[in-house]
Structures are given as structure tokens and as C-alpha cells.
PDB file of N, CA and C in Angstrom:
ATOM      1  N   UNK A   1     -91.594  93.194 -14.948  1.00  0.00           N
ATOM      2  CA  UNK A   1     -92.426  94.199 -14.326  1.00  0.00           C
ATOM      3  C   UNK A   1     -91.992  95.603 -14.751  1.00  0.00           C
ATOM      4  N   UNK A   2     -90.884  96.167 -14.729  1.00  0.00           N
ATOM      5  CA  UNK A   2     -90.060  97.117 -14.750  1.00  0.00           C
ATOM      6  C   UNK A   2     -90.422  97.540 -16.733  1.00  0.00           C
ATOM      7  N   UNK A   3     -90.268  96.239 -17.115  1.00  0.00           N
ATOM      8  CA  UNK A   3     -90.631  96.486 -19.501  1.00  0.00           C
ATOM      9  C   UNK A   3     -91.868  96.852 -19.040  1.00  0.00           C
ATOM     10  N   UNK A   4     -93.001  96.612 -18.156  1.00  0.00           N
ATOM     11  CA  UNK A   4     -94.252  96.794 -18.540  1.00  0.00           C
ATOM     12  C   UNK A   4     -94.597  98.000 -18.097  1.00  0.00           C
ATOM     13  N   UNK A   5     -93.961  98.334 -17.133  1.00  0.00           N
ATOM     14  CA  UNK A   5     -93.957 100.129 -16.515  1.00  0.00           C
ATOM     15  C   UNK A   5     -93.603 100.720 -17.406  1.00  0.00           C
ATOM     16  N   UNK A   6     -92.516 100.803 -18.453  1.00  0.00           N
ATOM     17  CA  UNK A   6     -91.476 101.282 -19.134  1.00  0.00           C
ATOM     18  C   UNK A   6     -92.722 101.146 -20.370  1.00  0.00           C
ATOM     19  N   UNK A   7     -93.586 100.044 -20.529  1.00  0.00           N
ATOM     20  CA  UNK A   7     -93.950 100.385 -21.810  1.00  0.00           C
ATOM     21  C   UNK A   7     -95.432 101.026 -21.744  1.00  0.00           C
ATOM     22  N   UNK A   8     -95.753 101.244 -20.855  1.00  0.00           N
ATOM     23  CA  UNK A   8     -97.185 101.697 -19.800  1.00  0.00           C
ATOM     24  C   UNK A   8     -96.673 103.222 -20.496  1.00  0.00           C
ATOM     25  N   UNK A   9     -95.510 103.931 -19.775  1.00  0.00           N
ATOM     26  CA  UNK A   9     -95.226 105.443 -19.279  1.00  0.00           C
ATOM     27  C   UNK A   9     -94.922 105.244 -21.155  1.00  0.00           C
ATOM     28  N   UNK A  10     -94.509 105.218 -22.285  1.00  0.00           N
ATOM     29  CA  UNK A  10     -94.321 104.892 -23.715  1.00  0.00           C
ATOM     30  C   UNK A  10     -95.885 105.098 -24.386  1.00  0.00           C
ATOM     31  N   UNK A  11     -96.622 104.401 -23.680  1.00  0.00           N
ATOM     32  CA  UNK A  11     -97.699 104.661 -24.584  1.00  0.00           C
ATOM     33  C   UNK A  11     -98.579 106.292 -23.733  1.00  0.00           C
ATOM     34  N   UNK A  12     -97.981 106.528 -22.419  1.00  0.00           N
ATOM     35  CA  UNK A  12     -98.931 107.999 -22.033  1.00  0.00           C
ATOM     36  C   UNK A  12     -97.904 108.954 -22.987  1.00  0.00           C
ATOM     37  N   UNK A  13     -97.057 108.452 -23.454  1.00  0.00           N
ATOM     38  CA  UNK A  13     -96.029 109.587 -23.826  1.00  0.00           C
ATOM     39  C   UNK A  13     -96.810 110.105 -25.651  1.00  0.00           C
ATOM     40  N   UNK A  14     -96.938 108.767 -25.933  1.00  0.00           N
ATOM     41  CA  UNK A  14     -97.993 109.231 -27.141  1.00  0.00           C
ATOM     42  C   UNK A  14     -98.945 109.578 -27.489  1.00  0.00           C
ATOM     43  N   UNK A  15     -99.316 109.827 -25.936  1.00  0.00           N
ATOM     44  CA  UNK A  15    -101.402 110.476 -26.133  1.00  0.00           C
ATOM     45  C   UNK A  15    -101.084 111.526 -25.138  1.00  0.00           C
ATOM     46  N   UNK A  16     -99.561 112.084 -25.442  1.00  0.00           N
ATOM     47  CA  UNK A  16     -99.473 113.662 -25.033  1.00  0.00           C
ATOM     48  C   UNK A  16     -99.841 114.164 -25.870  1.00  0.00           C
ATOM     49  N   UNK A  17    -100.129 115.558 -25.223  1.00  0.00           N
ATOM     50  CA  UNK A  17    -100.418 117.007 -26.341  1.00  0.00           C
ATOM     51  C   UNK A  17     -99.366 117.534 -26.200  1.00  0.00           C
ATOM     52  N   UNK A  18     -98.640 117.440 -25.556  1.00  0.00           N
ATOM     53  CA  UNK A  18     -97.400 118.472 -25.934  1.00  0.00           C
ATOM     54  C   UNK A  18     -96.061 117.626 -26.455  1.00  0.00           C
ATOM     55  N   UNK A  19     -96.320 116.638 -26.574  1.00  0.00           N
ATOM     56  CA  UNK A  19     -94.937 115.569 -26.744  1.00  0.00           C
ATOM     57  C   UNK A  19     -95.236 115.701 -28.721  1.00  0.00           C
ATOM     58  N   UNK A  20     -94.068 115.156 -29.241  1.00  0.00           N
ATOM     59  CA  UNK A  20     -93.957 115.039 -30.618  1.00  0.00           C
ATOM     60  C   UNK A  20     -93.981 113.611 -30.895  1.00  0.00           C
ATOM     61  N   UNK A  21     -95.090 112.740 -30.475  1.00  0.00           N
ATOM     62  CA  UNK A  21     -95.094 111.418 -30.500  1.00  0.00           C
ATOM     63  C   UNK A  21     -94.529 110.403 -30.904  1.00  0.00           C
ATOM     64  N   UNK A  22     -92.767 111.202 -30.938  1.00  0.00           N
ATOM     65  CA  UNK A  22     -91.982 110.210 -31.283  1.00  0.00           C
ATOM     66  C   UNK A  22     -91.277 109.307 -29.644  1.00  0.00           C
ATOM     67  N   UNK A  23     -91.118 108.363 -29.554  1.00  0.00           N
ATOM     68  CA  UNK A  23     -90.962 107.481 -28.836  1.00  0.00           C
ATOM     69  C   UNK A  23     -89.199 107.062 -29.149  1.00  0.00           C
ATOM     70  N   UNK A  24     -88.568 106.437 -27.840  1.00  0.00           N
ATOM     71  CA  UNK A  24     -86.940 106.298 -27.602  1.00  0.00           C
ATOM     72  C   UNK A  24     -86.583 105.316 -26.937  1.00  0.00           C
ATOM     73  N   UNK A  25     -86.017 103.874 -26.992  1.00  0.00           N
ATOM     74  CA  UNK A  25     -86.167 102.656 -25.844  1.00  0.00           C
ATOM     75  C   UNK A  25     -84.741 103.468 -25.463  1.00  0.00           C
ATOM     76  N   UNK A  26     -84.669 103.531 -24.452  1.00  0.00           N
ATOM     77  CA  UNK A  26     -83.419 103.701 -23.611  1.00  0.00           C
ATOM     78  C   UNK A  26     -83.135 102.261 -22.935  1.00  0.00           C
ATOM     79  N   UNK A  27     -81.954 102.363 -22.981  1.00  0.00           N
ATOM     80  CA  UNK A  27     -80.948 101.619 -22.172  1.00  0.00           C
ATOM     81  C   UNK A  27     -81.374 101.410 -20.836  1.00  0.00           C
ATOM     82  N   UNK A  28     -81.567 100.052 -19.592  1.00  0.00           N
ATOM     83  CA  UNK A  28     -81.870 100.090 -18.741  1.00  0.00           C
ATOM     84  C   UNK A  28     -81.433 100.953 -17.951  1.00  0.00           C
ATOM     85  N   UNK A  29     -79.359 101.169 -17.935  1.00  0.00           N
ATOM     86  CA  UNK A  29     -79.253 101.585 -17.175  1.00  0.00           C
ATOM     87  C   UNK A  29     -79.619 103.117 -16.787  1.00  0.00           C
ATOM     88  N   UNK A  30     -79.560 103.974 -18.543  1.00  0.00           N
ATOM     89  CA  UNK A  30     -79.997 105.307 -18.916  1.00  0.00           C
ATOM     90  C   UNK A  30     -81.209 105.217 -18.034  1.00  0.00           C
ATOM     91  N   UNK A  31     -82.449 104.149 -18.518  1.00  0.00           N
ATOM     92  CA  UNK A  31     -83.762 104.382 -17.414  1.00  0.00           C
ATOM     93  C   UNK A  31     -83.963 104.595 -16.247  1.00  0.00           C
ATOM     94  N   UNK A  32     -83.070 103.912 -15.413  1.00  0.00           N
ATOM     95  CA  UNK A  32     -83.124 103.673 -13.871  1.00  0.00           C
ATOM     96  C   UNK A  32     -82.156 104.786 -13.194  1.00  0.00           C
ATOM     97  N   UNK A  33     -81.387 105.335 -14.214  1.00  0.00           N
ATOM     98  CA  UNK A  33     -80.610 106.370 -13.643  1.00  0.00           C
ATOM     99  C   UNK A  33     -81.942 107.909 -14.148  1.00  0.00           C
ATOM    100  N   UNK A  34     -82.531 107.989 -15.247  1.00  0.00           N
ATOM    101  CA  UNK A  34     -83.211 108.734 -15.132  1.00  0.00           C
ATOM    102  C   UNK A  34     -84.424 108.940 -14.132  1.00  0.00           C
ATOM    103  N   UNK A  35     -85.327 108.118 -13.961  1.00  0.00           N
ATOM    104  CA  UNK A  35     -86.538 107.344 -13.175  1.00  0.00           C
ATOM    105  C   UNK A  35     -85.804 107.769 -11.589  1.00  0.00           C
ATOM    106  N   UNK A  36     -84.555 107.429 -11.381  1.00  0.00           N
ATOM    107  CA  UNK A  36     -83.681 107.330 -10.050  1.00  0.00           C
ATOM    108  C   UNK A  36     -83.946 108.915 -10.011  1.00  0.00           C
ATOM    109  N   UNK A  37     -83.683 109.834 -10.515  1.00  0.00           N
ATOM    110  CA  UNK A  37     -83.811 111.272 -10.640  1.00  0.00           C
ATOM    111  C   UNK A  37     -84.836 111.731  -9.912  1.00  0.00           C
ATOM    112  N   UNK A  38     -86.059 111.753 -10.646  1.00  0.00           N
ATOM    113  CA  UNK A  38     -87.554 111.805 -10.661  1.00  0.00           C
ATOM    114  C   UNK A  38     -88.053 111.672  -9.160  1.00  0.00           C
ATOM    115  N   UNK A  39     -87.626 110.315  -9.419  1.00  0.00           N
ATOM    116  CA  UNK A  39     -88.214 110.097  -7.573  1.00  0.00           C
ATOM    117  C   UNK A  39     -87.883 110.787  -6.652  1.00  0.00           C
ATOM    118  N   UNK A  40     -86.355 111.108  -6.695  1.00  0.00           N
ATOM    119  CA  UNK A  40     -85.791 111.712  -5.637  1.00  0.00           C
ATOM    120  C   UNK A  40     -86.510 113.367  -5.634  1.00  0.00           C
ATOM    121  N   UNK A  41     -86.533 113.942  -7.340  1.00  0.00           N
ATOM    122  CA  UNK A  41     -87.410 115.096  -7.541  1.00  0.00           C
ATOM    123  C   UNK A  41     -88.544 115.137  -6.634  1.00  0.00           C
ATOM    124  N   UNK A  42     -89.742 113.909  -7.110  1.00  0.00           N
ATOM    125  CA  UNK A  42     -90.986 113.903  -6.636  1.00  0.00           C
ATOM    126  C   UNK A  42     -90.493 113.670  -5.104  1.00  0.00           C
ATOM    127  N   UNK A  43     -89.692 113.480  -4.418  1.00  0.00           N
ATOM    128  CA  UNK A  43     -89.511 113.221  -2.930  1.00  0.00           C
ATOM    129  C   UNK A  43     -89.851 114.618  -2.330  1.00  0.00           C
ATOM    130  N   UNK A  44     -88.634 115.213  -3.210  1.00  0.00           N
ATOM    131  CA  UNK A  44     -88.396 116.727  -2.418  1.00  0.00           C
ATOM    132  C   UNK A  44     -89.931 117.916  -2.748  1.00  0.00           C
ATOM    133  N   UNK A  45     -90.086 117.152  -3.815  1.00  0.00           N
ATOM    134  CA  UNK A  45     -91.622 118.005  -4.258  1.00  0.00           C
ATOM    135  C   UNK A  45     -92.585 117.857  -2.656  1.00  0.00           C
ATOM    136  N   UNK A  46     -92.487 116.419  -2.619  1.00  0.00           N
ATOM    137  CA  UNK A  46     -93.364 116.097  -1.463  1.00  0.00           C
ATOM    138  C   UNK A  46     -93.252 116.715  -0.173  1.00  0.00           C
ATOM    139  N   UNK A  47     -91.921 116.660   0.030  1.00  0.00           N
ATOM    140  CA  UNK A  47     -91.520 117.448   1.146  1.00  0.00           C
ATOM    141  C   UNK A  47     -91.468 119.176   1.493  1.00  0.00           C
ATOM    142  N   UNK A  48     -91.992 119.425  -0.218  1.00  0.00           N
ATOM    143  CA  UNK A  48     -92.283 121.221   0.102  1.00  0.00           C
ATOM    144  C   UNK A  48     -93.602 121.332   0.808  1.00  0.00           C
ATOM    145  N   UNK A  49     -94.666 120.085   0.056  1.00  0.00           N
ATOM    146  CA  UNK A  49     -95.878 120.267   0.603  1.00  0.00           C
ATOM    147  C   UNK A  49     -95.855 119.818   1.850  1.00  0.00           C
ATOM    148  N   UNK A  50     -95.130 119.290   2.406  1.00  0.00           N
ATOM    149  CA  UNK A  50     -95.074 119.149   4.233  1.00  0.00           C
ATOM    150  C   UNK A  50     -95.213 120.149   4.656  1.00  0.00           C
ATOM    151  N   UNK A  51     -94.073 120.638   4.202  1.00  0.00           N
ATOM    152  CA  UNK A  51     -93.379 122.126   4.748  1.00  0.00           C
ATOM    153  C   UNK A  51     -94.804 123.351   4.858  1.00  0.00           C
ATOM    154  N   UNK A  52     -95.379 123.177   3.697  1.00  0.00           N
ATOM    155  CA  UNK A  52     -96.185 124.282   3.779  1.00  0.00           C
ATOM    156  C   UNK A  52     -97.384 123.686   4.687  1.00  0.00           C
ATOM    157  N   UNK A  53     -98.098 122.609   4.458  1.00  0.00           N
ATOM    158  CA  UNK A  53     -99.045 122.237   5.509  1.00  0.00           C
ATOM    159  C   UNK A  53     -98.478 122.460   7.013  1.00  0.00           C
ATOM    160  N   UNK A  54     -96.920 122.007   7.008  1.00  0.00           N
ATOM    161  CA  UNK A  54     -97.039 122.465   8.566  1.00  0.00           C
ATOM    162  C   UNK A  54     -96.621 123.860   8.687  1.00  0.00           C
ATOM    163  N   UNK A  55     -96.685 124.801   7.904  1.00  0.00           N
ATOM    164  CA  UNK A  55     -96.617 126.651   8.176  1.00  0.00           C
ATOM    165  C   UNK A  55     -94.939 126.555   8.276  1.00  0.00           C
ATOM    166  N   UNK A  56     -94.182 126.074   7.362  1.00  0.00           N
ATOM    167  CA  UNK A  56     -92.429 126.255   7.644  1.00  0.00           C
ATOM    168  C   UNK A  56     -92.927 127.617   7.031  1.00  0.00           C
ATOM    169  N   UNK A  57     -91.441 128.394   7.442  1.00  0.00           N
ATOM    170  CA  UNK A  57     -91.208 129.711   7.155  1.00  0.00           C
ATOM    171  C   UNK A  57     -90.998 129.470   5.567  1.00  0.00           C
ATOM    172  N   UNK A  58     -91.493 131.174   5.160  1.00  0.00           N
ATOM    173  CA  UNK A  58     -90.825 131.090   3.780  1.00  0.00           C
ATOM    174  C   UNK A  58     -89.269 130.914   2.955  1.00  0.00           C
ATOM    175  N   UNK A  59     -89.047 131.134   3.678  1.00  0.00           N
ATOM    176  CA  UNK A  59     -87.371 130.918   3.376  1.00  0.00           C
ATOM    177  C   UNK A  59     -86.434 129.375   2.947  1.00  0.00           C
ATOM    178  N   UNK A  60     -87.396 128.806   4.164  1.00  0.00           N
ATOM    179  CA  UNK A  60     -87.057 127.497   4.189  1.00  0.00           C
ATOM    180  C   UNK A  60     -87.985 126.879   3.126  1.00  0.00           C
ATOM    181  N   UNK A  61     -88.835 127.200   2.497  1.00  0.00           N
ATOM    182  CA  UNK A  61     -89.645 126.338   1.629  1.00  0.00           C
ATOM    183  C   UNK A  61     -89.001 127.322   0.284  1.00  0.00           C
ATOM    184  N   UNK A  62     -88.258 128.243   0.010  1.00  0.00           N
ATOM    185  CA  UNK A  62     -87.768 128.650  -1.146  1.00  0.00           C
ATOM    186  C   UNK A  62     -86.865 128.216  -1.136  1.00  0.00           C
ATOM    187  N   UNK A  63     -85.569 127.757  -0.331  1.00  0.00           N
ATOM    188  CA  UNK A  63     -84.681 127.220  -0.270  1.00  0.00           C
ATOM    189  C   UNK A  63     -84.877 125.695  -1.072  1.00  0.00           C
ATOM    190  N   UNK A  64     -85.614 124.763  -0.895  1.00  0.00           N
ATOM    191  CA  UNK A  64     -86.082 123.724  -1.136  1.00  0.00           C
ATOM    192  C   UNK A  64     -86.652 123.835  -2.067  1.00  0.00           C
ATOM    193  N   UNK A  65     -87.610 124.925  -2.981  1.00  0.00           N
ATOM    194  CA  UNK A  65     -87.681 124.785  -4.208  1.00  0.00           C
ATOM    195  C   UNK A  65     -86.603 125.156  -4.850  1.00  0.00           C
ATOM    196  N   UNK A  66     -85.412 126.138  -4.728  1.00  0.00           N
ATOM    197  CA  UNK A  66     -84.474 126.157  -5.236  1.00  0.00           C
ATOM    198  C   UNK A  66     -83.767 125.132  -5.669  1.00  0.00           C
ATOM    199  N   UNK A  67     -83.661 123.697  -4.469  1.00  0.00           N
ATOM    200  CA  UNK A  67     -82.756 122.421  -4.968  1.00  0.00           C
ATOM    201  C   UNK A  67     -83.682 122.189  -5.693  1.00  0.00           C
ATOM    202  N   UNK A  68     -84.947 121.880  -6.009  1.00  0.00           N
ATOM    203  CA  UNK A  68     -85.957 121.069  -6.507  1.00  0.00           C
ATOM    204  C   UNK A  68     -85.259 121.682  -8.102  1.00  0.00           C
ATOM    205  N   UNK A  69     -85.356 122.921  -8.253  1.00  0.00           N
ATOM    206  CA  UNK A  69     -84.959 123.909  -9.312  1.00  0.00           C
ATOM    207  C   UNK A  69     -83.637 123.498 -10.030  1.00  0.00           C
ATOM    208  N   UNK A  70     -82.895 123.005  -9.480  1.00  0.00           N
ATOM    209  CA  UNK A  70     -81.551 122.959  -9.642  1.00  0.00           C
ATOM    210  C   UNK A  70     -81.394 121.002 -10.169  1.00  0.00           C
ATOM    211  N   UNK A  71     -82.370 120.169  -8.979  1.00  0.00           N
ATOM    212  CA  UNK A  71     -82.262 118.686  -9.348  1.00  0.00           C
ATOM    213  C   UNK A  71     -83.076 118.391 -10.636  1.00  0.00           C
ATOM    214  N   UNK A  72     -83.984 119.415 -11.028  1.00  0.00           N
ATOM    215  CA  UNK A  72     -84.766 119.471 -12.676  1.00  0.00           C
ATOM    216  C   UNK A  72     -83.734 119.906 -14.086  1.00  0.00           C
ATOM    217  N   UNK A  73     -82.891 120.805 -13.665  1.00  0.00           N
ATOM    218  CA  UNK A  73     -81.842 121.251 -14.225  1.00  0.00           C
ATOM    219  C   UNK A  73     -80.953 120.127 -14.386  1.00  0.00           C
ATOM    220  N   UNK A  74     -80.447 119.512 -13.504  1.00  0.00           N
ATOM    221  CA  UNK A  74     -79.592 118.465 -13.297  1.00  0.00           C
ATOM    222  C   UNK A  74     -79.972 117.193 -14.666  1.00  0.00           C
ATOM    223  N   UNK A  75     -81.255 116.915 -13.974  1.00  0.00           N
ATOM    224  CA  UNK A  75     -82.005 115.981 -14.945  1.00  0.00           C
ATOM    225  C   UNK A  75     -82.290 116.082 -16.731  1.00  0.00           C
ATOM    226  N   UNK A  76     -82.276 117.482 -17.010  1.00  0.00           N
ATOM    227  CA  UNK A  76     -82.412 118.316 -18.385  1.00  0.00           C
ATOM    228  C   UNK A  76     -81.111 117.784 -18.839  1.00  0.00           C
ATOM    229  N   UNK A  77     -79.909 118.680 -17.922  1.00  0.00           N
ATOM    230  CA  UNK A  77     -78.438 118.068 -18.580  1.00  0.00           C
ATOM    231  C   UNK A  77     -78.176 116.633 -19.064  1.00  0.00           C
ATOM    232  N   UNK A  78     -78.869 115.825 -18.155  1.00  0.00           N
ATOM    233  CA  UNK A  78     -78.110 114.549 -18.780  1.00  0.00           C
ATOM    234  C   UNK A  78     -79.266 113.850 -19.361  1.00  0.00           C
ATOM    235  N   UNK A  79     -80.443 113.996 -19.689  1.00  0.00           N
ATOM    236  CA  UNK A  79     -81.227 113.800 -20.734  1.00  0.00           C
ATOM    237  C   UNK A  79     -81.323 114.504 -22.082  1.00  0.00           C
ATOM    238  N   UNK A  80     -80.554 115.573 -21.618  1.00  0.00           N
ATOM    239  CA  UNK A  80     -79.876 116.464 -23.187  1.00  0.00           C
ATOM    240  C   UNK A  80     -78.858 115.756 -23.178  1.00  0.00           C
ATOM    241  N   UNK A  81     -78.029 115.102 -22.805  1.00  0.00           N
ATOM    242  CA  UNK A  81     -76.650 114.695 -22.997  1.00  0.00           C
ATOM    243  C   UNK A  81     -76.725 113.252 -23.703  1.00  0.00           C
ATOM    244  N   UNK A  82     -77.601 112.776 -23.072  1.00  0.00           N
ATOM    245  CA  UNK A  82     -77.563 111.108 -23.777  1.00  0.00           C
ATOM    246  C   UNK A  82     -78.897 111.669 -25.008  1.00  0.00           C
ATOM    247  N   UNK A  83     -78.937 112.523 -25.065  1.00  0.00           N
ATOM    248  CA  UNK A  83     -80.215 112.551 -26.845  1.00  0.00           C
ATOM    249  C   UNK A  83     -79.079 113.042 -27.824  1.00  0.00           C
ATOM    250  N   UNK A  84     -78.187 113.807 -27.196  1.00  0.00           N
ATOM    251  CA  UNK A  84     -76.834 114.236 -27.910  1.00  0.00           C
ATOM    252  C   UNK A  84     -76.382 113.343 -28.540  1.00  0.00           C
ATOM    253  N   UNK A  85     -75.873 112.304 -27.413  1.00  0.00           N
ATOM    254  CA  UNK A  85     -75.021 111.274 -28.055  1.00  0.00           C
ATOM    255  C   UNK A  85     -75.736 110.095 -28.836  1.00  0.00           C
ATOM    256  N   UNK A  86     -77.389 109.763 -28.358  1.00  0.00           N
ATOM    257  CA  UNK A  86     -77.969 108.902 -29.258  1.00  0.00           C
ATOM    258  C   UNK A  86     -78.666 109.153 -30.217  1.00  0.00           C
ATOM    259  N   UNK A  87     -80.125 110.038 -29.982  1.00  0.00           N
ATOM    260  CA  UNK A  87     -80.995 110.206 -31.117  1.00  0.00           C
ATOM    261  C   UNK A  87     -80.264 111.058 -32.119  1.00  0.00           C
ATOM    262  N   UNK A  88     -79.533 112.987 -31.750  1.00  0.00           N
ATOM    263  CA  UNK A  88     -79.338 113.190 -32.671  1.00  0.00           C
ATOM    264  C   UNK A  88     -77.683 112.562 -33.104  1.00  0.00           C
ATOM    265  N   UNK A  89     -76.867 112.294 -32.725  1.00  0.00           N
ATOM    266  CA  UNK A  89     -75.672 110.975 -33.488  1.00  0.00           C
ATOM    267  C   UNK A  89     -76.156 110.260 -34.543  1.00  0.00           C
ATOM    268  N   UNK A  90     -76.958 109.375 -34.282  1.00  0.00           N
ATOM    269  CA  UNK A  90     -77.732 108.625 -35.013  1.00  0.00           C
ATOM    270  C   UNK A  90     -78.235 109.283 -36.175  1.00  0.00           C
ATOM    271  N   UNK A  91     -79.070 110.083 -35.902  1.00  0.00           N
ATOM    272  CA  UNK A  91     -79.975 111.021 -37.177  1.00  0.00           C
ATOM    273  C   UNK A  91     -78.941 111.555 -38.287  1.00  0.00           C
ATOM    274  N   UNK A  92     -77.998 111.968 -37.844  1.00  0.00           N
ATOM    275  CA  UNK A  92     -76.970 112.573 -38.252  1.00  0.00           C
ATOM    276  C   UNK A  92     -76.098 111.349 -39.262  1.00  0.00           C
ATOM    277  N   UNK A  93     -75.986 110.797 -38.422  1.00  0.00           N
ATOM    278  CA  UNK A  93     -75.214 109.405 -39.416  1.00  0.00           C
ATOM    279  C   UNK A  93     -75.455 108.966 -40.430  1.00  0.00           C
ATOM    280  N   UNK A  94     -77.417 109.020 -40.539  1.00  0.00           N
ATOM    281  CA  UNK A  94     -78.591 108.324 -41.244  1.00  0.00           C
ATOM    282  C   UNK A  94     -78.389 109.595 -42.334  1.00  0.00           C
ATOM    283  N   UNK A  95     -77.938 110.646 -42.556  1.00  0.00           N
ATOM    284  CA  UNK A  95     -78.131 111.744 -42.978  1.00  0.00           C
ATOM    285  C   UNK A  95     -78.922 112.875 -43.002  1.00  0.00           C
ATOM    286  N   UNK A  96     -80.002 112.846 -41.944  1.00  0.00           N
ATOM    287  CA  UNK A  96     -81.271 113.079 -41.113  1.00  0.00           C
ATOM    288  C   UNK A  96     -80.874 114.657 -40.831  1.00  0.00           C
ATOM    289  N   UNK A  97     -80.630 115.734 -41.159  1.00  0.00           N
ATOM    290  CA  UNK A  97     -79.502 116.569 -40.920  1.00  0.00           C
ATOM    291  C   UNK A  97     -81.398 117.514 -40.566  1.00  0.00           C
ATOM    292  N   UNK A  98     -82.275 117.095 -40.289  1.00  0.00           N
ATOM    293  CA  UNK A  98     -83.350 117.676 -39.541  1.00  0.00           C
ATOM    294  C   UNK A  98     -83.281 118.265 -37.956  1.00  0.00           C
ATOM    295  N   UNK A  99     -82.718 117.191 -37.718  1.00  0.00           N
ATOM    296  CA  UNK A  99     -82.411 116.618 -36.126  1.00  0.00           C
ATOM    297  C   UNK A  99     -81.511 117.872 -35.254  1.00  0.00           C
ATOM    298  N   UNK A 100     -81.086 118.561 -36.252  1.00  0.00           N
ATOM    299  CA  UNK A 100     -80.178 119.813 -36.087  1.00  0.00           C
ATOM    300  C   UNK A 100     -81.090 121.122 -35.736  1.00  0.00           C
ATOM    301  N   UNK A 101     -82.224 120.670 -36.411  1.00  0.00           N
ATOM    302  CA  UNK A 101     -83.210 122.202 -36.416  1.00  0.00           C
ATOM    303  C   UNK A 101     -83.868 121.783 -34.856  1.00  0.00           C
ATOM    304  N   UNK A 102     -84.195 120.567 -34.919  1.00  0.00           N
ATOM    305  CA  UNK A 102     -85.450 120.270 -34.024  1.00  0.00           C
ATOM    306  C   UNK A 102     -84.409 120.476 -32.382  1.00  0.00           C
ATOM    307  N   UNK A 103     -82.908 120.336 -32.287  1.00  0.00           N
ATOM    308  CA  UNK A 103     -82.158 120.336 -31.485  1.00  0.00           C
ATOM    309  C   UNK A 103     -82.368 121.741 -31.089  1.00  0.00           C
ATOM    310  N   UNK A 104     -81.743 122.362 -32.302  1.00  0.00           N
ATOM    311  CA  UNK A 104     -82.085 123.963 -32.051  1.00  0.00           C
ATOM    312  C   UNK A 104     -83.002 124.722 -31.082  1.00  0.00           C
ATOM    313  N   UNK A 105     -84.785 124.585 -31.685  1.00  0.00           N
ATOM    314  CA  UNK A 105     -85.495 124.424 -30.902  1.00  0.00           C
ATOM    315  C   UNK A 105     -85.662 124.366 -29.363  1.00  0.00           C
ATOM    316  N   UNK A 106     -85.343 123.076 -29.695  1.00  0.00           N
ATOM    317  CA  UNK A 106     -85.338 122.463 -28.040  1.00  0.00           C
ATOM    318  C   UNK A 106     -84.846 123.129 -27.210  1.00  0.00           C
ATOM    319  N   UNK A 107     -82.998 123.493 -27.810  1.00  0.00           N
ATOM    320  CA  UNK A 107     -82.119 124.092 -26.734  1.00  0.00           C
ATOM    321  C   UNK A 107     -82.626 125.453 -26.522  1.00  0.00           C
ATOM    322  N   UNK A 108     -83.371 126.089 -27.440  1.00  0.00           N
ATOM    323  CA  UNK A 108     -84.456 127.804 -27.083  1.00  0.00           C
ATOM    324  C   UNK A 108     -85.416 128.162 -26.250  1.00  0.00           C
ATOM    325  N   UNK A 109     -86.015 126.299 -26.462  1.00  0.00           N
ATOM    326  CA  UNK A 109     -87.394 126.231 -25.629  1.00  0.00           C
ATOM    327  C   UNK A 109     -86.527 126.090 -23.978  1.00  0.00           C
ATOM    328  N   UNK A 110     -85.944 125.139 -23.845  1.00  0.00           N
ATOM    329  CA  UNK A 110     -84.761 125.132 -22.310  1.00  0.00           C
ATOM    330  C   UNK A 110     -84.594 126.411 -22.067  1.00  0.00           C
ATOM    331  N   UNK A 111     -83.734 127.484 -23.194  1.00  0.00           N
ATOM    332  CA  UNK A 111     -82.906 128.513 -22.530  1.00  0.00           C
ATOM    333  C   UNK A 111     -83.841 129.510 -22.329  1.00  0.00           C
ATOM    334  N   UNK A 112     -85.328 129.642 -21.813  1.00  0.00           N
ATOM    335  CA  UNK A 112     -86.231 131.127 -21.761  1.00  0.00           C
ATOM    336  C   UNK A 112     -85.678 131.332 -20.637  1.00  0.00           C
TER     337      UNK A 112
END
């Protein structure tokens, strides 16, 4: 059930417009620890829109996008961290010495 979700969310990833339609099987446990992320993200997402349907103060609903802010950050790090150690490692090995520019990039497009 879990390969067919995994290969479901694989094929929306290639009929993005903003994705570079290259595709990555991760490791179960890499998946379920990423996916594990997300949810907890989309939890707290959910829980801003409580907040605002029931009129919470502003403070308290900036506070809560702040973690939201911070658990997206969280998630960046260690999905930059395992592309570190797999895709570009790998590329690099292969002699792929591209993988360096497109890293580049990436880490510019992160740091605005």
C-alpha cells in the first residue's frame, strides 16, 4: 500500500511545473521519516486555520506560524542532508561534476 502511495506522489512529481522531472527512490526509512515531517507540518497548518476560524488573537496564530516556519526549515535541512550524501555523492563519483552547479543553485534558491 505504502510502494503504491510512494509511486502515486513519483508520478505527480513529474507532471510538476516547477520540479526538474528528475525522480529519487528513497530509502523506506528516509520516506517515513520525511512523510513523518509533513504530517506533523500539515497538522500544525491545520491548527492555524482553527485558530483563525475561532478569532485566536494575533499573536498566538504568529507564534504558530513561526514553528510551522521553523518545522519547514527543519525538513529542508535533512532533505538537503540526505541529497548531500546520496544524489550529489553519487553524481560526483560517476564523474557528473554538474551536480555541483545544480547544488549551487538550489542552496541560492533556499538562502533568499
Amino acid at each position: 500500500m505504502a510502494d503504491e502511495k510512494h509511486n502515486k506522489d513519483i508520478d505527480q512529481v513529474a507532471e510538476c511545473c516547477h520540479c526538474s522531472g528528475k525522480t529519487k527512490e528513497r530509502e523506506d526509512k528516509e520516506y517515513k521519516d520525511l512523510m513523518n515531517r509533513l504530517k506533523r507540518i500539515e497538522g500544525q497548518v491545520r491548527g492555524v486555520e482553527g485558530m483563525l476560524e475561532n478569532d485566536a488573537y494575533c499573536t498566538d496564530i504568529l507564534i504558530q506560524v513561526s514553528a510551522i516556519t521553523s518545522a519547514l526549515n527543519s525538513f529542508n535541512k535533512v532533505l538537503l542532508a540526505n541529497h548531500m550524501r546520496s544524489c550529489v555523492a553519487e553524481n560526483i563519483r560517476e564523474g557528473n561534476d554538474e551536480i555541483i552547479d545544480e547544488l549551487v543553485v538550489t542552496l541560492q534558491k533556499l538562502m533568499k
